[in-house]
C-alpha atoms as a PDB file:
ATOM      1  CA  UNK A   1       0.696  16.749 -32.034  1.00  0.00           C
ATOM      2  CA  UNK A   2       2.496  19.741 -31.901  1.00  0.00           C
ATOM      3  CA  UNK A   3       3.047  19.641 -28.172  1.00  0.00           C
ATOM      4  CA  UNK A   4       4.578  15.510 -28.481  1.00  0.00           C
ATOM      5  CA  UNK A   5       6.796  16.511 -31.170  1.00  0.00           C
ATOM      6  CA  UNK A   6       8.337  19.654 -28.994  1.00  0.00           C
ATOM      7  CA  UNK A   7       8.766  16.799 -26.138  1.00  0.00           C
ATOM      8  CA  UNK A   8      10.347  14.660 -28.644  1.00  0.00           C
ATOM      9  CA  UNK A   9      12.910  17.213 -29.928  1.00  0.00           C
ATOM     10  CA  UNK A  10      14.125  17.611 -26.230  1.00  0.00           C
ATOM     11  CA  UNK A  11      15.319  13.663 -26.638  1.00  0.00           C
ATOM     12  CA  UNK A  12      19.141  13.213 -27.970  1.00  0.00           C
ATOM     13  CA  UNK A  13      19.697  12.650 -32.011  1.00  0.00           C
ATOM     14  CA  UNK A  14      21.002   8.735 -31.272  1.00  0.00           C
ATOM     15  CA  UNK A  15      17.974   8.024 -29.085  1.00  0.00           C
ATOM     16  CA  UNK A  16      15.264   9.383 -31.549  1.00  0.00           C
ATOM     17  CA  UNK A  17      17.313   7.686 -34.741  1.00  0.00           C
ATOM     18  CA  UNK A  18      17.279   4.127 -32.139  1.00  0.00           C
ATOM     19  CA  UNK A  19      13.980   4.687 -32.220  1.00  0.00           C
ATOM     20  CA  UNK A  20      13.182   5.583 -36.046  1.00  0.00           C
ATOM     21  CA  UNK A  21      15.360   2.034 -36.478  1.00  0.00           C
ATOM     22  CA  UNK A  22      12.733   0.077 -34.881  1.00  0.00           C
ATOM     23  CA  UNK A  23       9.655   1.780 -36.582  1.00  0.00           C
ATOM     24  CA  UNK A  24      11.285   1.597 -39.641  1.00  0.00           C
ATOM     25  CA  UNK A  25      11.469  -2.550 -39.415  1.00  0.00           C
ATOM     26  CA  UNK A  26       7.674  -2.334 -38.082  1.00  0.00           C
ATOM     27  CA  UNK A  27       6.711  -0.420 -40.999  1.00  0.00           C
ATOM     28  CA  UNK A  28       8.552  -2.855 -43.261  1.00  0.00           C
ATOM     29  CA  UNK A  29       7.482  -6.146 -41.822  1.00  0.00           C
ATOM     30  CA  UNK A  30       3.505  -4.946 -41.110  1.00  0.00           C
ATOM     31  CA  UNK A  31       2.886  -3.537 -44.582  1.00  0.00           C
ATOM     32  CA  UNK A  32       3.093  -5.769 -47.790  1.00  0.00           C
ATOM     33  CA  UNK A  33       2.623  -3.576 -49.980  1.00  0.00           C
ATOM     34  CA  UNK A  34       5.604  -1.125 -48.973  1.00  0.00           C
ATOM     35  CA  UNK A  35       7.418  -4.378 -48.492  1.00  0.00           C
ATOM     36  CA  UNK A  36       7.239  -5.870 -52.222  1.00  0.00           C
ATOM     37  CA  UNK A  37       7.978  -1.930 -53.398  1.00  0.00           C
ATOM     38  CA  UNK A  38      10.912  -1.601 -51.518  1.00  0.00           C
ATOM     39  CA  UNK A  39      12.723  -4.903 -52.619  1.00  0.00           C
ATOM     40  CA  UNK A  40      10.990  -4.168 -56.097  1.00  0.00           C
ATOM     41  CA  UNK A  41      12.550  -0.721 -56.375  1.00  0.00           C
ATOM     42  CA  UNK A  42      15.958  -2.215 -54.991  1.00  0.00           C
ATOM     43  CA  UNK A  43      16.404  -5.003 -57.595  1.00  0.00           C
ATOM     44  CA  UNK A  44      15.172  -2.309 -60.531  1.00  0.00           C
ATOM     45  CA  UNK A  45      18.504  -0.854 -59.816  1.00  0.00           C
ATOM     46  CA  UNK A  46      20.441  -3.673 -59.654  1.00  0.00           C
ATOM     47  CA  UNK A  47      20.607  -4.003 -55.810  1.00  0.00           C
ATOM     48  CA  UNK A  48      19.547  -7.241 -53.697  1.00  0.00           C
ATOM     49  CA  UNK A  49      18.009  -6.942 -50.306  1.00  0.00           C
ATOM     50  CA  UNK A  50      21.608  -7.668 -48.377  1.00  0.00           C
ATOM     51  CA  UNK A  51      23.068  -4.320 -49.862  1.00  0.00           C
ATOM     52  CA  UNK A  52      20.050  -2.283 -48.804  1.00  0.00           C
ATOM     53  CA  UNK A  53      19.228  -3.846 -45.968  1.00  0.00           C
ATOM     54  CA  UNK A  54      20.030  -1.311 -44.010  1.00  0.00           C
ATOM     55  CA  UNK A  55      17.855   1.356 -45.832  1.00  0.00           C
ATOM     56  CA  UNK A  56      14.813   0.204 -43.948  1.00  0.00           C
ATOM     57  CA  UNK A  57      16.078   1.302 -40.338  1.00  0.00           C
ATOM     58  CA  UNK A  58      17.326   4.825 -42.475  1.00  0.00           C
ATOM     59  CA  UNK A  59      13.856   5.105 -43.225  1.00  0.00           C
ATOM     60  CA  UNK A  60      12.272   4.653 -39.674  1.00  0.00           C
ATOM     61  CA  UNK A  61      15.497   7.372 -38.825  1.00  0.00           C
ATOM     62  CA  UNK A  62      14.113  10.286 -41.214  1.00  0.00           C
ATOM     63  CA  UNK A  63      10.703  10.206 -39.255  1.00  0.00           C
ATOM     64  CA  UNK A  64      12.530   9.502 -35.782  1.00  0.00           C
ATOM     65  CA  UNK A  65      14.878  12.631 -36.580  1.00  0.00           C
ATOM     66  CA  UNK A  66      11.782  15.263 -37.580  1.00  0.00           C
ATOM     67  CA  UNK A  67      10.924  16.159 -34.022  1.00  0.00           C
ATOM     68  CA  UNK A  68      14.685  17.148 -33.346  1.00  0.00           C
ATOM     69  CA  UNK A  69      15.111  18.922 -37.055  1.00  0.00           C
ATOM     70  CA  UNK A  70      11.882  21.209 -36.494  1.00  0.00           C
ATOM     71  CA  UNK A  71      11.646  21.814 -33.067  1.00  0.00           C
ATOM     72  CA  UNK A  72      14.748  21.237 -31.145  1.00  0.00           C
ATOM     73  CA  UNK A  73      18.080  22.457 -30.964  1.00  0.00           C
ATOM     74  CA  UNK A  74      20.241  22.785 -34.339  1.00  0.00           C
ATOM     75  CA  UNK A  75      21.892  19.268 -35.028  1.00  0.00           C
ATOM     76  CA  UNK A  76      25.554  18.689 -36.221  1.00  0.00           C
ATOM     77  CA  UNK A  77      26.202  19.495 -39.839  1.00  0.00           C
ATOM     78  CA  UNK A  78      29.229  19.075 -41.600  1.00  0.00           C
ATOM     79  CA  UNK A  79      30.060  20.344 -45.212  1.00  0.00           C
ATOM     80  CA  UNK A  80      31.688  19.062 -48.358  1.00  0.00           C
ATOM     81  CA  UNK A  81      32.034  20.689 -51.269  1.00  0.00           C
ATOM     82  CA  UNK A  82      30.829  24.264 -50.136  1.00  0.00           C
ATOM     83  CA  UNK A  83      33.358  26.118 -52.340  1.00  0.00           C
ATOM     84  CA  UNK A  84      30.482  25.503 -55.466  1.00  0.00           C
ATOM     85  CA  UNK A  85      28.354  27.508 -52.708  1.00  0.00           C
ATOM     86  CA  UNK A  86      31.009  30.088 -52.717  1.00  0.00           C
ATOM     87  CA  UNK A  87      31.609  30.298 -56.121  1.00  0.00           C
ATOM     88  CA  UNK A  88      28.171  31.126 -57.465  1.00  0.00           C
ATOM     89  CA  UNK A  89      27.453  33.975 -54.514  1.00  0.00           C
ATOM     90  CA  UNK A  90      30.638  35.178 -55.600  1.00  0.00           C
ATOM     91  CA  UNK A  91      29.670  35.495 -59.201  1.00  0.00           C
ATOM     92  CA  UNK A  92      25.694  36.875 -58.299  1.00  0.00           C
ATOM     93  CA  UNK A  93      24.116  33.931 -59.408  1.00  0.00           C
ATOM     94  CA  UNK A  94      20.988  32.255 -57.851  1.00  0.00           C
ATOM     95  CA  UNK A  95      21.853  28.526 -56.868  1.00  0.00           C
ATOM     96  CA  UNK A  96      19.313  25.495 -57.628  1.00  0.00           C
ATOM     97  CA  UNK A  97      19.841  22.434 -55.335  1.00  0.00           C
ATOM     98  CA  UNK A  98      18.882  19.210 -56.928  1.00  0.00           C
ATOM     99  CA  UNK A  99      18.077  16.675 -53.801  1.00  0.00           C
ATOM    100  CA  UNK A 100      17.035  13.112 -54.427  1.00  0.00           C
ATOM    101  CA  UNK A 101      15.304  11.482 -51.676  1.00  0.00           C
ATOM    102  CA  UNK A 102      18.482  10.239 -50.002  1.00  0.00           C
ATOM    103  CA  UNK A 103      19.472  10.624 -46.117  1.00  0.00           C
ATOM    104  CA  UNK A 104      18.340  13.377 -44.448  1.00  0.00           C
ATOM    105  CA  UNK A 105      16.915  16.112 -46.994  1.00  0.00           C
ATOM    106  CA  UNK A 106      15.683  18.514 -44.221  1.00  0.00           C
ATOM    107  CA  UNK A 107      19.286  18.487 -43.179  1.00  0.00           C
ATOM    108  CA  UNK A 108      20.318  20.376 -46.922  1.00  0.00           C
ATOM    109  CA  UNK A 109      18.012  23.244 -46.448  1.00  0.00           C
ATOM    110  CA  UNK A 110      18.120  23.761 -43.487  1.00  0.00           C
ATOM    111  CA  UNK A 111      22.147  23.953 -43.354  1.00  0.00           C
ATOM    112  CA  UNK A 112      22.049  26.522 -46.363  1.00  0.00           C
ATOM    113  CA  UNK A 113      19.716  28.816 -44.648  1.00  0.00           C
ATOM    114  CA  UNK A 114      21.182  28.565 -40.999  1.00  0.00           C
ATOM    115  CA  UNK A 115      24.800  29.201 -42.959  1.00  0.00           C
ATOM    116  CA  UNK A 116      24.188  31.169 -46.060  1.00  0.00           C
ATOM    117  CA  UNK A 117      20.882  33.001 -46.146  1.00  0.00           C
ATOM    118  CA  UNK A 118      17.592  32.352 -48.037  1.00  0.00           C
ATOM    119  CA  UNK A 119      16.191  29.042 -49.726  1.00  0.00           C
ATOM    120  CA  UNK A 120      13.304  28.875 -50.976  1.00  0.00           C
ATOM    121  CA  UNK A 121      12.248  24.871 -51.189  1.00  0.00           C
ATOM    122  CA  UNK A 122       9.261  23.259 -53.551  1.00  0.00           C
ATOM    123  CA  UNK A 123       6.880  20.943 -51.479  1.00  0.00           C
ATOM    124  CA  UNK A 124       3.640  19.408 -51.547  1.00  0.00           C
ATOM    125  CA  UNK A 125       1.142  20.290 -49.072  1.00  0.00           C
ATOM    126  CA  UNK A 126       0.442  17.240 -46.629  1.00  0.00           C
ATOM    127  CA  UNK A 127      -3.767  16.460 -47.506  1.00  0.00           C
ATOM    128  CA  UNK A 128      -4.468  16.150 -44.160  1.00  0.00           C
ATOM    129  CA  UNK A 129      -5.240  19.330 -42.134  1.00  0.00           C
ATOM    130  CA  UNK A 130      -3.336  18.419 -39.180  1.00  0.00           C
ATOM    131  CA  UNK A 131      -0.248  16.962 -41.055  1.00  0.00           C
ATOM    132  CA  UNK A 132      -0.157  20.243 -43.255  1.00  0.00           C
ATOM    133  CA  UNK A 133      -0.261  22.307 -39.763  1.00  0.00           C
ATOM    134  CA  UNK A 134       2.438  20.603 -38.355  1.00  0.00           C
ATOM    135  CA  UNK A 135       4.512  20.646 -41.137  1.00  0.00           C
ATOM    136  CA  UNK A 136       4.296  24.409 -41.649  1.00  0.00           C
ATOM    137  CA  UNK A 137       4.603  25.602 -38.261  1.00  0.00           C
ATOM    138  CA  UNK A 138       8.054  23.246 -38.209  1.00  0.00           C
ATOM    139  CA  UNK A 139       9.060  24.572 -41.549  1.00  0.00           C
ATOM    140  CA  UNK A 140       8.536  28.248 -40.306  1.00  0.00           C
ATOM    141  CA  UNK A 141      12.529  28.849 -39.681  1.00  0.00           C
ATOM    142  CA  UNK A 142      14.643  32.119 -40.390  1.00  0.00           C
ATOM    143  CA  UNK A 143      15.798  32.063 -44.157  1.00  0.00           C
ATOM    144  CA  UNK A 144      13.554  28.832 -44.614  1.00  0.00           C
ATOM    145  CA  UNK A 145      10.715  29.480 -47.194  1.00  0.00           C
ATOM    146  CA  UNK A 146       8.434  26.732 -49.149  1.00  0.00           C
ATOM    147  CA  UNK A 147       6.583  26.628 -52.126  1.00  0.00           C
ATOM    148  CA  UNK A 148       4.038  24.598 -53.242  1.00  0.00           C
ATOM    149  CA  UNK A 149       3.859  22.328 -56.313  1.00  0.00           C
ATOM    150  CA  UNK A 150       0.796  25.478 -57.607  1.00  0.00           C
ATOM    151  CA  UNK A 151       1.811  28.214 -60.139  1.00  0.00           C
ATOM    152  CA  UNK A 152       2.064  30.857 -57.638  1.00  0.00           C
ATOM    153  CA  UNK A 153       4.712  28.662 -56.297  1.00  0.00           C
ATOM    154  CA  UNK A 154       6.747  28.607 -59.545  1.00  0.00           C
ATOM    155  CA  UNK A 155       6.488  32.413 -59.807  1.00  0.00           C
ATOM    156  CA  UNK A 156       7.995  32.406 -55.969  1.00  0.00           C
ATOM    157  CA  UNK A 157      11.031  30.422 -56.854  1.00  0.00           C
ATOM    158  CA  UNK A 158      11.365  32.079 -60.069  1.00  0.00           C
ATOM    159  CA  UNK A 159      11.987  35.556 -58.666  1.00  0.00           C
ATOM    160  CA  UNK A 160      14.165  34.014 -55.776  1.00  0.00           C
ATOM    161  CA  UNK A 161      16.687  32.543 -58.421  1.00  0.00           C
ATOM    162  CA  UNK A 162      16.248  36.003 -60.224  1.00  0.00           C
ATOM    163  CA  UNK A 163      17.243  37.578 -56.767  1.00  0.00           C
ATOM    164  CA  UNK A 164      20.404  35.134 -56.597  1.00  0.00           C
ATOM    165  CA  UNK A 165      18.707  33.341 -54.033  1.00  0.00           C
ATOM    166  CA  UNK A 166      18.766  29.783 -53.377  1.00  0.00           C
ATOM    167  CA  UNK A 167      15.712  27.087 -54.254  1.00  0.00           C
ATOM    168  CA  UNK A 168      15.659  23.498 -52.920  1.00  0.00           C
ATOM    169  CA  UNK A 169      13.714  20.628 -54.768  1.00  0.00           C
ATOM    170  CA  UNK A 170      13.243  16.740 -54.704  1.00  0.00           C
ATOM    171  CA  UNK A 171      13.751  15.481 -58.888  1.00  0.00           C
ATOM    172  CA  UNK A 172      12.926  12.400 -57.689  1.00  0.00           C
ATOM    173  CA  UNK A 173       9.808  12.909 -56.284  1.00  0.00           C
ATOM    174  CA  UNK A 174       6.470  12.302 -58.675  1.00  0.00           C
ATOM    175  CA  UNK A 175       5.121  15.894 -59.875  1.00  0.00           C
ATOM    176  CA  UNK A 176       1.111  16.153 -60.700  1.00  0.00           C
ATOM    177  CA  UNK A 177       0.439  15.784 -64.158  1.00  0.00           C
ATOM    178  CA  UNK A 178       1.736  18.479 -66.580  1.00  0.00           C
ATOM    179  CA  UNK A 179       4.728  19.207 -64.379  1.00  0.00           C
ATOM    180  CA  UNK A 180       6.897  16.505 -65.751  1.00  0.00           C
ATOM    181  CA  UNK A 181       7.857  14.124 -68.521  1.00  0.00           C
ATOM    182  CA  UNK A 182       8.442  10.663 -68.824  1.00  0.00           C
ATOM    183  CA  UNK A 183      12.226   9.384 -68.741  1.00  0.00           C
ATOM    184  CA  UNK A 184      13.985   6.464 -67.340  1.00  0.00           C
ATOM    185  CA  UNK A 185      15.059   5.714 -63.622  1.00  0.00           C
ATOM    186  CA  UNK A 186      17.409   3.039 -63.209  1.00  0.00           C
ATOM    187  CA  UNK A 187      16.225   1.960 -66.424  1.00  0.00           C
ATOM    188  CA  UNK A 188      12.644   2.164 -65.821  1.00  0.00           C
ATOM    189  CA  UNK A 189       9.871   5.150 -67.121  1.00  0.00           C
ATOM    190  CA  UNK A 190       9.360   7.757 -64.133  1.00  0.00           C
ATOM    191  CA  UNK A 191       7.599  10.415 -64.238  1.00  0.00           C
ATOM    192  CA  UNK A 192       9.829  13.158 -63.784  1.00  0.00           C
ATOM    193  CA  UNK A 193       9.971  17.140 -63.009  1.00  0.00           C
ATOM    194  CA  UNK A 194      10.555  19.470 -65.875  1.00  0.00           C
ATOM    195  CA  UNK A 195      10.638  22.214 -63.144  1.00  0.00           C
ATOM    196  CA  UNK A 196      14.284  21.976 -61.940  1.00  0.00           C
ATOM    197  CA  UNK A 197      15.608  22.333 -65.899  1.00  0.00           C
ATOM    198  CA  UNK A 198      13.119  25.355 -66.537  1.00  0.00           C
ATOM    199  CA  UNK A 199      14.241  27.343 -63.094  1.00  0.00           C
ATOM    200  CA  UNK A 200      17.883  27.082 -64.521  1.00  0.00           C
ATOM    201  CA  UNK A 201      17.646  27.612 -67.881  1.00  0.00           C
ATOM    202  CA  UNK A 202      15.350  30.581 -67.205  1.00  0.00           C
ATOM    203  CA  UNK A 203      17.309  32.203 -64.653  1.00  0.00           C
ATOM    204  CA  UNK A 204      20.721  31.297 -65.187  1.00  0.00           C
ATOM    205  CA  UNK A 205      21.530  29.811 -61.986  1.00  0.00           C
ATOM    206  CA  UNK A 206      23.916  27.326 -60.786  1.00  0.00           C
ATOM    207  CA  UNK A 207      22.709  23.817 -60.494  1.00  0.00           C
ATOM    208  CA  UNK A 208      24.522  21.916 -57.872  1.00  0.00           C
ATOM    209  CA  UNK A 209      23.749  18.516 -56.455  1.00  0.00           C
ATOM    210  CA  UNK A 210      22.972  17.891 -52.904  1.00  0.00           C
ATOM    211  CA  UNK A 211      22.473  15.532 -50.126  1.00  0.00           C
ATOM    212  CA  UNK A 212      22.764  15.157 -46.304  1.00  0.00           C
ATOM    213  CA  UNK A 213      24.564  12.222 -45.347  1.00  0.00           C
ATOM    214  CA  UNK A 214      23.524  10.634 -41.915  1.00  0.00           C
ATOM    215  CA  UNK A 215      26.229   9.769 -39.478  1.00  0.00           C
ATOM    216  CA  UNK A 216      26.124   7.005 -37.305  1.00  0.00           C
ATOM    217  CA  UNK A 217      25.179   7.108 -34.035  1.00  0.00           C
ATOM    218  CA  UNK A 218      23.506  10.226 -34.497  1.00  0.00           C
ATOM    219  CA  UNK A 219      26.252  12.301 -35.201  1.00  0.00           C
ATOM    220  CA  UNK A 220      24.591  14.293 -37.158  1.00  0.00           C
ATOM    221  CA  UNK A 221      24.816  14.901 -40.944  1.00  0.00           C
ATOM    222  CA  UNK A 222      26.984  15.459 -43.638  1.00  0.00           C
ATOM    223  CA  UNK A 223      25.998  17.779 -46.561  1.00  0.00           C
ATOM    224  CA  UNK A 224      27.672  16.784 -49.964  1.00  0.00           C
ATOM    225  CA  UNK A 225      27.696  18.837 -52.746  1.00  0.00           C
ATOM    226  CA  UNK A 226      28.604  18.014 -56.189  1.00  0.00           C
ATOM    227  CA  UNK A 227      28.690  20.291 -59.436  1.00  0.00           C
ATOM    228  CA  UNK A 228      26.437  19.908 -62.473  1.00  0.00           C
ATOM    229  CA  UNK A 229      28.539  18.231 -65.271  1.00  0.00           C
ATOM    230  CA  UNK A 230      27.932  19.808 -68.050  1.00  0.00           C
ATOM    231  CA  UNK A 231      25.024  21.431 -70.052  1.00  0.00           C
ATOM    232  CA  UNK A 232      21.152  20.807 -69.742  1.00  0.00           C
ATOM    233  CA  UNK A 233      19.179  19.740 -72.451  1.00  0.00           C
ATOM    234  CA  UNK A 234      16.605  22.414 -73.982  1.00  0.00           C
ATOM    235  CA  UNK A 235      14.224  19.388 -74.939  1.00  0.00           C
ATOM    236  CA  UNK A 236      12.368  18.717 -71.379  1.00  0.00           C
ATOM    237  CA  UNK A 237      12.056  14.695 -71.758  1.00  0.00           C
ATOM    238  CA  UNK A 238      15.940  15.012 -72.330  1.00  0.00           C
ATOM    239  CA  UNK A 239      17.122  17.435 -69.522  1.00  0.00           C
ATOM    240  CA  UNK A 240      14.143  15.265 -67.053  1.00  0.00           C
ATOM    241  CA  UNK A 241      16.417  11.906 -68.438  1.00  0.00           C
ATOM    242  CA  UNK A 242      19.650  14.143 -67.244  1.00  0.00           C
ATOM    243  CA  UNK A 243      18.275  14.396 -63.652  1.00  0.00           C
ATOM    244  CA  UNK A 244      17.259  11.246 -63.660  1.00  0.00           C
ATOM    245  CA  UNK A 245      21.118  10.528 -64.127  1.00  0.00           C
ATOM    246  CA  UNK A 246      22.592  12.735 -62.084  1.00  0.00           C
ATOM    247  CA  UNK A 247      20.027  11.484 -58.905  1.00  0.00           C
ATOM    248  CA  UNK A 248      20.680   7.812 -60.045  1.00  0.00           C
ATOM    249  CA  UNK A 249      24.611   8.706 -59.516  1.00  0.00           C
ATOM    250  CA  UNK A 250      24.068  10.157 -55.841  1.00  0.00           C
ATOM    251  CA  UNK A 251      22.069   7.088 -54.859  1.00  0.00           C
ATOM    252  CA  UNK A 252      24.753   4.864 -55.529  1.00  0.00           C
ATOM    253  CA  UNK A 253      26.889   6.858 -53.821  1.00  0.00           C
ATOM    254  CA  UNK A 254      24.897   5.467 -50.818  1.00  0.00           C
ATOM    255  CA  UNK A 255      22.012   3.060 -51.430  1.00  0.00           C
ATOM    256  CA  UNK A 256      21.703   2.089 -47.820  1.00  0.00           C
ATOM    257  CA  UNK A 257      20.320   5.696 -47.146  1.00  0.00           C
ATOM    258  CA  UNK A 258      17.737   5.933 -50.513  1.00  0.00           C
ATOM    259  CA  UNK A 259      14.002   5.712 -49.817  1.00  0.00           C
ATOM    260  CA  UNK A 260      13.707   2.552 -51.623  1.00  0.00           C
ATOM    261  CA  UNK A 261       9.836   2.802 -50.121  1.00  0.00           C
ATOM    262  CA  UNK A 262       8.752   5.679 -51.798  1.00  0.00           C
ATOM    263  CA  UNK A 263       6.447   5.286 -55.109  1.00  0.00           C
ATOM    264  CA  UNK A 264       8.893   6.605 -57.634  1.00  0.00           C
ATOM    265  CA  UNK A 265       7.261   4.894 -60.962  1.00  0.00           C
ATOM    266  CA  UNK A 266       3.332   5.873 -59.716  1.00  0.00           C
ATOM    267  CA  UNK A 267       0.904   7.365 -62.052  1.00  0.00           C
ATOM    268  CA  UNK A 268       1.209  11.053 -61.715  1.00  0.00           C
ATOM    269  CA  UNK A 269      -1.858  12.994 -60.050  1.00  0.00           C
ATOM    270  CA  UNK A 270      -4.356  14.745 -61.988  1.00  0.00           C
ATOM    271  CA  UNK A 271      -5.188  18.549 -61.630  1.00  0.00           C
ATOM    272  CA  UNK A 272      -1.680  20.224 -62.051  1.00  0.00           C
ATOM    273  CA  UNK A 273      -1.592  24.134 -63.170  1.00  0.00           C
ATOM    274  CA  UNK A 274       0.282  23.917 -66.497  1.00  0.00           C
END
């Protein structure tokens, strides 16, 4: 697998995201059940299928683009916003990146370490052994560390922030139970990371808002950064409901590029270190 994905990477950015289009339609029209969640998840937020139509060929683009983003030659990446980058270097404070599951999120951490230095991002390991060795021979980059959703993986992003390093995680991704707490998602219970809240208020690092924009024709990405408003909530249901927000504001910045697929309001998983 390793050897087709190096192949792959070789292959120009608009050819691999022509490609991602058309198993991103297959995907949608051969499986029901991501079918009815997609157009479920859509019209939860308000949206009907014309105005994220175009979300399902984004979809079949973020798997199309992985060969090229962990094995090939660095992509395009333009910034906006970087001065909040600047800004909390300048004043010695670590930096938390809050990254909903919108256009390319490889694209966000992989920009801050080529540019800046040192991010440290949360993940899940894949539970299939090849899928897990793919994924962290790919991830393997200079400046490019992962975590996993374990204890010792808190305790690594904890002393990055407390080493005014960067961390990079997904709010809107479903943590195992006793990682999170239940607040609304475009109006409907999630189950939501206290994690994000907890690094911040712990450390006293920046939060700032991220996402990589995908340009057409595969131009390559834009990374958008937007400052925190405000204060987090000490009460974890209430800064998790603050998140929520905040990702629910970046999505409609761009709805054609959300992961309308993904399970979002799923029971949490079982077995979480506490």
């Amino acid at each position: 697998m390793k050897d087709l994905f190096r192949l792959l990477a070789r292959l120009p950015l608009p050819v691999l995201h022509a490609a991602g289009v058309m198993l991103g339609w297959v995907a949608f029209l051969a499986s029901p059940t991501y079918r009815r969640r997609f157009v479920a998840n859509a019209r939860q937020a308000g949206y009907g299928m014309g105005a994220v139509l175009g979300a399902v060929g984004e979809a079949g683009k973020l798997v199309g683009e992985a060969p090229r983003l962990w094995f090939g030659k660095p992509v395009t990446l333009l910034w906006e916003g970087e001065h909040l980058i600047d800004q909390a270097r300048a004043d010695g404070r670590g930096i938390v990146f809050l990254t909903p599951h919108l256009g390319c999120f490889e694209a966000t951490a992989q920009g801050y370490a080529s540019r800046y230095g040192r991010i440290t991002v949360l993940y899940r390991p894949a539970r299939k052994a090849w899928l897990r060795d793919l994924v962290d021979t790919a991830r393997a980059r200079p400046n490019l560390a992962t975590a996993p959703t374990t204890l010792a993986g808190v305790k690594q992003m904890l002393k990055a922030l407390k080493g005014g390093e960067a961390v990079g995680l997904l709010p809107d991704q479903v943590p195992p139970e006793g990682l999170g707490a239940w607040a609304p998602f475009f109006g409907k219970p999630a189950y939501t990371m206290t994690l994000s809240a907890r690094l911040a208020q712990q450390t006293g690092a920046a939060v700032l808002l991220a996402w990589g924009e995908r340009l057409a024709w595969g131009r390559g990405f834009r990374i958008r950064l937007r400052a925190w408003p405000g204060e987090l909530a000490a009460e974890p249901a209430a800064a998790a409901a603050q998140v929520n927000a905040r990702m629910e504001e970046l999505v409609r910045e761009c709805p054609r590029q959300y992961l309308w697929g993904y399970a979002r309001y799923k029971t949490p998983a079982a077995g979480a270190v506490r």
